[in-house]
N, C-alpha and C. Protein backbone atom coordinates (compact mmCIF):
# COMPACT_ATOMS: atom_id res chain seq x y z
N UNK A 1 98.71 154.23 94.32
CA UNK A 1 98.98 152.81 94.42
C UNK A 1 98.94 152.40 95.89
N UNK A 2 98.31 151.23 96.48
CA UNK A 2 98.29 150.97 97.42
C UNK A 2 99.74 150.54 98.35
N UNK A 3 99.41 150.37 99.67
CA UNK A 3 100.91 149.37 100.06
C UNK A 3 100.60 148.55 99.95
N UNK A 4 102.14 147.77 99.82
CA UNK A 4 102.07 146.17 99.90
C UNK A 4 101.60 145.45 101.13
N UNK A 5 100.93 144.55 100.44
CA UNK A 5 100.13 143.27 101.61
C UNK A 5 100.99 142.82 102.47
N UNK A 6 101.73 142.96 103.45
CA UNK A 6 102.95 141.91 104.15
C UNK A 6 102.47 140.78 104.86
N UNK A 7 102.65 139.73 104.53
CA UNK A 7 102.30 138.56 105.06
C UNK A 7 102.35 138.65 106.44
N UNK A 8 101.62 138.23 107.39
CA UNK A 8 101.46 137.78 108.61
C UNK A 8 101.03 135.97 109.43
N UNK A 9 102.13 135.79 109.91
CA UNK A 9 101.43 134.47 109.89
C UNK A 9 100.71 134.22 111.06
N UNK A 10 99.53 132.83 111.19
CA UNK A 10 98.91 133.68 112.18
C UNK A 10 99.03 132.80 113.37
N UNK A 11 98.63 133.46 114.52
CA UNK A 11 98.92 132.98 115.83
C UNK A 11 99.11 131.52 116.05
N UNK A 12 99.36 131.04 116.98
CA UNK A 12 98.65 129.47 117.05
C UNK A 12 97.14 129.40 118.26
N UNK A 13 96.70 128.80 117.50
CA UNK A 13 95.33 128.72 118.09
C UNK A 13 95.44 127.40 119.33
N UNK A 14 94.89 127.92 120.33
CA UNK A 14 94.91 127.38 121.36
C UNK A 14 93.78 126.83 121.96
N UNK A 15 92.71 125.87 121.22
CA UNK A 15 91.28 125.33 121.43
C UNK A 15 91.21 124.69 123.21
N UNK A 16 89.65 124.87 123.04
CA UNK A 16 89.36 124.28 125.12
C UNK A 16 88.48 123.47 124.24
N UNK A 17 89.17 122.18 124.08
CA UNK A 17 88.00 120.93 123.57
C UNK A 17 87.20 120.31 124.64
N UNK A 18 86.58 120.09 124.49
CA UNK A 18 85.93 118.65 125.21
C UNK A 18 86.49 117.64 125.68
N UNK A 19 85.88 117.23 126.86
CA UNK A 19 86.69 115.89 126.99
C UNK A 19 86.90 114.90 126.12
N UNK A 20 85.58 114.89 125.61
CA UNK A 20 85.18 113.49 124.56
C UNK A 20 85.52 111.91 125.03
N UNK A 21 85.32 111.23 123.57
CA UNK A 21 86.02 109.94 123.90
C UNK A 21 86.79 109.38 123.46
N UNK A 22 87.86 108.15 123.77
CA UNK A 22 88.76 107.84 122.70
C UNK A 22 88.14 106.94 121.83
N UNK A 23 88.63 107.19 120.28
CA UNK A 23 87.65 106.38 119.15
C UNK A 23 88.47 105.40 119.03
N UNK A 24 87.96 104.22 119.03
CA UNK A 24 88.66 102.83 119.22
C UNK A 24 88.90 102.84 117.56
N UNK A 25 90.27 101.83 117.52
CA UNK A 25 90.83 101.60 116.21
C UNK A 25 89.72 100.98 115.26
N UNK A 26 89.58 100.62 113.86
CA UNK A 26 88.47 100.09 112.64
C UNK A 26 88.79 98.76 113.07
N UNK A 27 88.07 97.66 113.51
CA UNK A 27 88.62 96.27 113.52
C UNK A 27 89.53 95.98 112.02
N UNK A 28 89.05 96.27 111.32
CA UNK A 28 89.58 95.99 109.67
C UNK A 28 91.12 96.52 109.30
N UNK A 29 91.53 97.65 110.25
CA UNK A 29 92.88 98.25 110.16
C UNK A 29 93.73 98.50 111.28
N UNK A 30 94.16 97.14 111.59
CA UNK A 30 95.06 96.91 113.09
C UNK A 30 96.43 98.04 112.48
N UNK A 31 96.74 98.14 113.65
CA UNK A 31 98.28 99.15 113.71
C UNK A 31 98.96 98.43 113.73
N UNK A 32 99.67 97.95 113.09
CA UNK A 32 100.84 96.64 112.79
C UNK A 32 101.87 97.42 112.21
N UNK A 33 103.08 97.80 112.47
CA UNK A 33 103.89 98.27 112.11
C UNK A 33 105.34 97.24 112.19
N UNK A 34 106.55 97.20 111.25
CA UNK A 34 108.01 96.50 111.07
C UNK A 34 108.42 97.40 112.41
N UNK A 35 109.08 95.98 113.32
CA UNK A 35 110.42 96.55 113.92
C UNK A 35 109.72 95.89 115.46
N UNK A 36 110.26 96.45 116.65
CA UNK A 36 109.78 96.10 117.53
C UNK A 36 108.87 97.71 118.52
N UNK A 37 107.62 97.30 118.94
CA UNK A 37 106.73 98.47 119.11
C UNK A 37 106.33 98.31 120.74
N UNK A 38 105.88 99.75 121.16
CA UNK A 38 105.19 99.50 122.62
C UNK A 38 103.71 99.69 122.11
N UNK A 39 102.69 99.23 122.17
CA UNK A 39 101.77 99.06 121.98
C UNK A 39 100.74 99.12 123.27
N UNK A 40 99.85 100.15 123.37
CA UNK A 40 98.76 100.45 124.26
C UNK A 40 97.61 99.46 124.11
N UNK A 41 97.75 98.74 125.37
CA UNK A 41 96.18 97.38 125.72
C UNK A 41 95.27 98.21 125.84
N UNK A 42 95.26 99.20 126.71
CA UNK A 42 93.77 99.74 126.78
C UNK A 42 93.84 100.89 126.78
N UNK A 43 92.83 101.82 126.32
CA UNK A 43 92.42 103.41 126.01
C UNK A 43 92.66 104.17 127.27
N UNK A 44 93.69 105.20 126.85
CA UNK A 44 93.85 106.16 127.68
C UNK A 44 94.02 107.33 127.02
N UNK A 45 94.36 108.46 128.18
CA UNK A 45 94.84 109.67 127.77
C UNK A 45 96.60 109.65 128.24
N UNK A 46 97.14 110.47 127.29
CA UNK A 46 98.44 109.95 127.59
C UNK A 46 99.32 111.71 127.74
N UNK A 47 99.34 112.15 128.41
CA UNK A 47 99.95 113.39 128.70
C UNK A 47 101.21 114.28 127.99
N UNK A 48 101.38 115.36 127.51
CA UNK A 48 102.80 115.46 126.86
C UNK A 48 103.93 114.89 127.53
N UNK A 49 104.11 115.21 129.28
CA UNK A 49 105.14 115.00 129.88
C UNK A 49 105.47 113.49 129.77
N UNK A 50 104.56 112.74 129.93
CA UNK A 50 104.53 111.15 129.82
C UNK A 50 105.35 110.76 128.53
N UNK A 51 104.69 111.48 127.53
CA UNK A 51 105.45 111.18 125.79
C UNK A 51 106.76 111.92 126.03
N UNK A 52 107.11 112.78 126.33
CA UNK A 52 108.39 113.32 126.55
C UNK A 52 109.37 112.56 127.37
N UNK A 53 108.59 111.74 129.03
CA UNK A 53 109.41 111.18 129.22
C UNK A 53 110.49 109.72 128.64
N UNK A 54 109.09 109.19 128.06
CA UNK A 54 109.03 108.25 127.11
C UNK A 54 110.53 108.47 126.15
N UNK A 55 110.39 109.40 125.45
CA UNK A 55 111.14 110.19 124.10
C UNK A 55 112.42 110.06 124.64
N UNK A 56 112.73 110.71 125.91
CA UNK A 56 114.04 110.94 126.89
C UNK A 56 115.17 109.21 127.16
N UNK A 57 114.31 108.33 127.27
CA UNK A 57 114.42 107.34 127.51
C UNK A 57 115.05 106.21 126.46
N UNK A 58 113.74 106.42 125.69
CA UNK A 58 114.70 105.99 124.27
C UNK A 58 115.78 106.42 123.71
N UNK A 59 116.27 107.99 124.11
CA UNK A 59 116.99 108.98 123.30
C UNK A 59 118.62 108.63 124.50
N UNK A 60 118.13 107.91 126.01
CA UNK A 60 119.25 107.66 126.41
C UNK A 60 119.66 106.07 126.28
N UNK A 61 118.81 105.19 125.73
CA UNK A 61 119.32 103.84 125.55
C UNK A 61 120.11 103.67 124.12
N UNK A 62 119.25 104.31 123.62
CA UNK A 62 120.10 104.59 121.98
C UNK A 62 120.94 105.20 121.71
N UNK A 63 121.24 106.32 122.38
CA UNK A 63 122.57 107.04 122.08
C UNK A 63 121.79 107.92 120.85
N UNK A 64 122.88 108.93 120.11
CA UNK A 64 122.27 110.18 119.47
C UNK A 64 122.23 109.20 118.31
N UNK A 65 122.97 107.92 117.41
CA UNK A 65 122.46 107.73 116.47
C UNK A 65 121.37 106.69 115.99
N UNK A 66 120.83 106.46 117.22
CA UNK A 66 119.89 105.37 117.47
C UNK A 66 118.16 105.97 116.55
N UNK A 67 118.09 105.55 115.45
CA UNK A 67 116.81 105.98 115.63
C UNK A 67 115.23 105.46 115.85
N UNK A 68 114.21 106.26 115.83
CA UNK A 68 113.41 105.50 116.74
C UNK A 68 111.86 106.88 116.21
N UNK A 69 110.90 106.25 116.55
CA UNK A 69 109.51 107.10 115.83
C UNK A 69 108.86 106.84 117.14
N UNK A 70 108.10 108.13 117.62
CA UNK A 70 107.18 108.32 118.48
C UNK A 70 105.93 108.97 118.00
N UNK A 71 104.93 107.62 118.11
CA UNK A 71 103.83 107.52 117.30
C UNK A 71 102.51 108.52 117.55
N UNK A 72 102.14 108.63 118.21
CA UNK A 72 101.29 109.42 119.77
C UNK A 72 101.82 111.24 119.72
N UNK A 73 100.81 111.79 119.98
CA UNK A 73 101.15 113.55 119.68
C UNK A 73 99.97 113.88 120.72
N UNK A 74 100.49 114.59 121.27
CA UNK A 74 99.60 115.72 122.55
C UNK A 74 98.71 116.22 122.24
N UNK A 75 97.86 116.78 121.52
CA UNK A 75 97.47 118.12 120.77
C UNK A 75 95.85 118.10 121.09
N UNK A 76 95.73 117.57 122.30
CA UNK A 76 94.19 117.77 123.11
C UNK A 76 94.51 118.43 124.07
N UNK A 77 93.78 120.03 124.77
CA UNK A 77 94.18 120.93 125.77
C UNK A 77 92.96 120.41 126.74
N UNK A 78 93.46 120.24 127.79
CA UNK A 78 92.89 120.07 129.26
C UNK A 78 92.69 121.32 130.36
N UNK A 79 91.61 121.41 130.52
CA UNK A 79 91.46 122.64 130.88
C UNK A 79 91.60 122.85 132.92
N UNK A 80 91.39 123.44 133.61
CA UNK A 80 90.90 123.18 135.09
C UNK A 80 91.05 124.92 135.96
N UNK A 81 90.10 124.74 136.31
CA UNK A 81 90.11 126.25 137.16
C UNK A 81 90.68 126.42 138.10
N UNK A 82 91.01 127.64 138.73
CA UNK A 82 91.95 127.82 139.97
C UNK A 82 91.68 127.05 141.21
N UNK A 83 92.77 126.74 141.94
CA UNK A 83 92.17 125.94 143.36
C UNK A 83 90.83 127.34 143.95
N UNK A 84 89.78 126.68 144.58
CA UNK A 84 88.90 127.31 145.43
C UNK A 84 88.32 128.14 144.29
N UNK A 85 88.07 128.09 143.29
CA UNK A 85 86.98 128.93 142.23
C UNK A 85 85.85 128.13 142.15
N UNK A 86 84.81 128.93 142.37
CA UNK A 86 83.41 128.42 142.30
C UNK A 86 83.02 127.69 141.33
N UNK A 87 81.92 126.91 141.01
CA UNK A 87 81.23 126.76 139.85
C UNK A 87 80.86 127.84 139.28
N UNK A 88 80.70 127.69 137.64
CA UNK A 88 80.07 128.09 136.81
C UNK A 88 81.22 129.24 136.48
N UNK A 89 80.78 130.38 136.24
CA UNK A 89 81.90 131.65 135.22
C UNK A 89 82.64 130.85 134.23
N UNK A 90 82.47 129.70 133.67
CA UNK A 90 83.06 129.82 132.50
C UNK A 90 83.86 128.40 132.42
N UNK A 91 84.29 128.20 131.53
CA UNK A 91 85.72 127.06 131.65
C UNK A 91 86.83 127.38 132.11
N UNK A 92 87.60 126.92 132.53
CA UNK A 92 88.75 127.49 133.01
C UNK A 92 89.99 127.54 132.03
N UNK A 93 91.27 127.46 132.67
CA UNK A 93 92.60 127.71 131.75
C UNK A 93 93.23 126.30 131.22
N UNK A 94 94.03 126.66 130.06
CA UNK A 94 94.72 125.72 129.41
C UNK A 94 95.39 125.23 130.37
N UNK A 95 95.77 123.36 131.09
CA UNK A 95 96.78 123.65 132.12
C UNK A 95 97.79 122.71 131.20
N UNK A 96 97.30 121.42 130.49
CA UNK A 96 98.11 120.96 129.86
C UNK A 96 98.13 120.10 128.81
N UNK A 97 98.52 119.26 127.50
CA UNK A 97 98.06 118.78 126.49
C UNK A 97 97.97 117.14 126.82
N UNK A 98 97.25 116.52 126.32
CA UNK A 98 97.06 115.18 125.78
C UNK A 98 96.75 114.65 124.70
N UNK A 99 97.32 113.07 124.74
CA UNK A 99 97.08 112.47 123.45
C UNK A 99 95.78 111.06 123.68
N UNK A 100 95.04 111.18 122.85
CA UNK A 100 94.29 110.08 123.32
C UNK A 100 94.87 109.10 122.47
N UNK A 101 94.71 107.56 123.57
CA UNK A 101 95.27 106.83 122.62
C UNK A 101 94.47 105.42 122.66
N UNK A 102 93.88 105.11 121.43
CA UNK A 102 92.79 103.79 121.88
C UNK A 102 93.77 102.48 121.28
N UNK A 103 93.15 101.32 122.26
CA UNK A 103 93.81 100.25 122.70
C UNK A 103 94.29 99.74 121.42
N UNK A 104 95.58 99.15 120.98
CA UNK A 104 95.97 98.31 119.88
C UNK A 104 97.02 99.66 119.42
N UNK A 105 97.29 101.09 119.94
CA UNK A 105 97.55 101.86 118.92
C UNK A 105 99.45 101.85 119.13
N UNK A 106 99.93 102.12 118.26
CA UNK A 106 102.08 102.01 118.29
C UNK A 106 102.00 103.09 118.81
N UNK A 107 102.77 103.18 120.18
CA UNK A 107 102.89 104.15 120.73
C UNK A 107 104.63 104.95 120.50
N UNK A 108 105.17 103.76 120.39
CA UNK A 108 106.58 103.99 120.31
C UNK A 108 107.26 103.07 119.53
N UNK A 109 107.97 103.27 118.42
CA UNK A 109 108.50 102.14 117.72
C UNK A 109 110.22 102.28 117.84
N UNK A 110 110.54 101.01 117.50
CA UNK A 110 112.18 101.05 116.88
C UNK A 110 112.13 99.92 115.40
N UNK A 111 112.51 100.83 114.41
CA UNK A 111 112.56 100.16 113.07
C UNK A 111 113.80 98.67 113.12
N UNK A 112 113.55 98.05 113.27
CA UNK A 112 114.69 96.98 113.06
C UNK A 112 114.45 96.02 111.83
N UNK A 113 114.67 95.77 110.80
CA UNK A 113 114.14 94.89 109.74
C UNK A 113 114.61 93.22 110.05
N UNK A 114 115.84 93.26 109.85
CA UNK A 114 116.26 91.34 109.83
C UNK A 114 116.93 91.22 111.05
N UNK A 115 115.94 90.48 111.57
CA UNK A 115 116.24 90.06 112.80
C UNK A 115 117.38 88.43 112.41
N UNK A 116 118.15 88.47 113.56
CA UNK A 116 119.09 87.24 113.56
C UNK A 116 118.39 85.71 114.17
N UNK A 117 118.78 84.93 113.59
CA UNK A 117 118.12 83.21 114.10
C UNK A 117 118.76 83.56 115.17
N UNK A 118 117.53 82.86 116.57
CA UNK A 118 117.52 82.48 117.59
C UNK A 118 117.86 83.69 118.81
N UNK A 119 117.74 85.01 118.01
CA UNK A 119 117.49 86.19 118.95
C UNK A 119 116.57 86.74 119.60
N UNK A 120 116.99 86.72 121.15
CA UNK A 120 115.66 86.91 121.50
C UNK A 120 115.98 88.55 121.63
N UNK A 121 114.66 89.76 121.58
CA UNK A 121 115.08 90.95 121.81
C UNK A 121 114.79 91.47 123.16
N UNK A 122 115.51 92.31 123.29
CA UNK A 122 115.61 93.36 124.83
C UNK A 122 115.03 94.35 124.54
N UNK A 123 113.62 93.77 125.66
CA UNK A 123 113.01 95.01 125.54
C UNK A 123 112.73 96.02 126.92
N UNK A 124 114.68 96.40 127.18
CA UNK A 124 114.66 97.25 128.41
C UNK A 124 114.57 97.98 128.55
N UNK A 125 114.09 98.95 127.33
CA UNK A 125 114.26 100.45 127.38
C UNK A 125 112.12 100.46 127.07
N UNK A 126 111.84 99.68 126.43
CA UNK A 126 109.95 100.06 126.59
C UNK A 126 109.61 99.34 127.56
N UNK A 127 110.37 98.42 129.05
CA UNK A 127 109.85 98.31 129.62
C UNK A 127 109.81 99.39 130.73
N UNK A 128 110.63 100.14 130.45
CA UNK A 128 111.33 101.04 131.25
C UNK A 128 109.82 102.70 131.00
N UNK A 129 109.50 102.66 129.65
CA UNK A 129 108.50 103.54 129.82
C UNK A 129 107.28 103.28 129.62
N UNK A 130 107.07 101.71 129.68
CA UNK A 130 106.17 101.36 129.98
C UNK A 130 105.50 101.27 131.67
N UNK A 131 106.62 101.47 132.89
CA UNK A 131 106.20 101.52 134.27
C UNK A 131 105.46 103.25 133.93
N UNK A 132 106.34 104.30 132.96
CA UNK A 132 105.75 105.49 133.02
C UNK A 132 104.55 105.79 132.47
N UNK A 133 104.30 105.19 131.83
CA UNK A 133 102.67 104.93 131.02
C UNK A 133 101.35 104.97 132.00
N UNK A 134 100.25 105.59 132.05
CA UNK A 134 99.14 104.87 133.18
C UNK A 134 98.43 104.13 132.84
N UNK A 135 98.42 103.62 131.46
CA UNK A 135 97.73 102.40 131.25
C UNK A 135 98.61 100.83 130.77
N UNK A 136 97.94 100.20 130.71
CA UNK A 136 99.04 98.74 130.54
C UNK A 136 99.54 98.57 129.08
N UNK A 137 100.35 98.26 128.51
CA UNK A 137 101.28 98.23 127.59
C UNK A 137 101.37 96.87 126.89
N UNK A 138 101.76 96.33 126.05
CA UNK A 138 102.30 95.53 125.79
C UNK A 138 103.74 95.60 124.39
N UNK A 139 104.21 94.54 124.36
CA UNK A 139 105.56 94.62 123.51
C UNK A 139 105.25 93.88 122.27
N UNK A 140 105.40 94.58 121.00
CA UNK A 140 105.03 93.54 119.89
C UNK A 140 106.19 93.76 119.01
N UNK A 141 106.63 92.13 118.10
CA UNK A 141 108.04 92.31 117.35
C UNK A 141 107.11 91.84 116.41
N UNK A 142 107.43 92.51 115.41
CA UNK A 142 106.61 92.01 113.81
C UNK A 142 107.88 92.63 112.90
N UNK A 143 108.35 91.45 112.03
CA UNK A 143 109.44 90.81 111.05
C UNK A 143 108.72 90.04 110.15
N UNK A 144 108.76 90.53 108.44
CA UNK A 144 108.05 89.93 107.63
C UNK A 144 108.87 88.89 107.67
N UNK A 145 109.01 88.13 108.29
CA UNK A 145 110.03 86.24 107.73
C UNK A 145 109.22 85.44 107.79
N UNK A 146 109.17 84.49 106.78
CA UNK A 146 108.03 83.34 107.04
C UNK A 146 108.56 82.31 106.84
N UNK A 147 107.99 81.15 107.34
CA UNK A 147 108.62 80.03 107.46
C UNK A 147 109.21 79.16 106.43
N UNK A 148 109.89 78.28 106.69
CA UNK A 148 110.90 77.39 105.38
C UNK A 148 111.26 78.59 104.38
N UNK A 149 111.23 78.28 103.63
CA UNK A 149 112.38 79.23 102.32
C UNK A 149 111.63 80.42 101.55
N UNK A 150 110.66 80.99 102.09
CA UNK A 150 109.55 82.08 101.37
C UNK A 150 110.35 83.24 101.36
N UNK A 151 111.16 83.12 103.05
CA UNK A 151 111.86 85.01 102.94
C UNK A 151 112.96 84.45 102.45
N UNK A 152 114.02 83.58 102.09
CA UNK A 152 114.70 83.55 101.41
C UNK A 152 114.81 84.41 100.05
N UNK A 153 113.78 84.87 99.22
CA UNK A 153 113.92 84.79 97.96
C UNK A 153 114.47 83.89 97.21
N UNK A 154 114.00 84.40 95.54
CA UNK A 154 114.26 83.88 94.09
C UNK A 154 115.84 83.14 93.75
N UNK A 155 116.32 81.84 93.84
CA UNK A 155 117.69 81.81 93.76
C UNK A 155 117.63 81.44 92.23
C-alpha cells in the first residue's frame, strides 16, 4: 500500500509583470458606491505604503470601532536593478507592490446611510490622505434621498 498523499500548500507566487496600462473604468459602470468616498480624478499607480498610510489614518480618526472599506489592493510587483548595474542580464528584483487605479475608481470609503437635514460632512480625515495620494482626489457623498416625500416611504 502506498503512503499517504500529505497536502502541501503551495508557495506564493511572486510574478515580475509588466508595466502595462491602467484600464480606464466601462463608461456604462461608474463606481458609485453609499456613504461618503475618496475617489481618484486621474489614473495612477498607487503604492502599498501609500494604501497603508491611507488605512493608518482612517484607523486613527475613527477609533477601533469606526468602520471603513479600503477599496484599492497592491498586487502589481515593480521591479528595479541594483544602483550601478548595467543594462541588459535580465530584469531585476521585486522592490515593491502597486495598485493601479483608473480615474473615477473608490479608493477609500466610509459606509454612512441617513444622513441628517442640513449636515454638512467632514471630510478631515480623506483630506488628510488625500495630500498622501500622488494623484488628485476628489470627495464624493452619495445618499439614496430624493427629493419631497419619495425617501419618506409608504405611510
Amino acid at each position: 500500500m502506498p503512503p499517504p498523499i500529505r497536502f502541501k500548500p503551495p508557495l506564493p507566487v511572486r510574478f515580475k509583470v509588466p508595466k502595462g496600462n491602467i484600464v480606464p473604468l466601462p463608461p456604462n459602470q461608474p463606481d458609485i458606491q453609499l456613504g461618503k468616498t475618496l475617489v481618484a480624478a486621474k489614473p495612477h499607480r498607487i503604492t502599498a505604503d501609500q494604501i497603508e498610510n491611507g488605512r493608518k489614518i482612517l484607523r486613527r480618526y475613527l477609533g477601533r470601532k469606526g468602520d471603513f472599506l479600503v477599496n484599492v489592493h497592491a498586487t502589481y510587483a515593480v521591479t528595479r536593478k541594483p544602483q550601478g548595474v548595467k543594462m541588459g542580464q535580465g530584469k531585476g528584483n521585486i522592490e515593491f507592490f502597486v495598485a493601479r487605479v483608473p480615474a473615477g475608481r473608490v479608493m477609500f470609503k466610509l459606509p454612512s446611510h441617513n444622513p441628517l437635514e442640513g449636515y454638512s460632512p467632514n471630510f478631515s480625515a480623506f483630506r488628510e490622505i488625500a495630500d498622501q495620494m500622488p494623484m488628485a482626489t476628489k470627495f464624493r457623498q452619495q445618499y439614496n434621498v430624493f427629493p419631497g416625500n419619495l425617501s419618506k416611504g409608504r405611510s
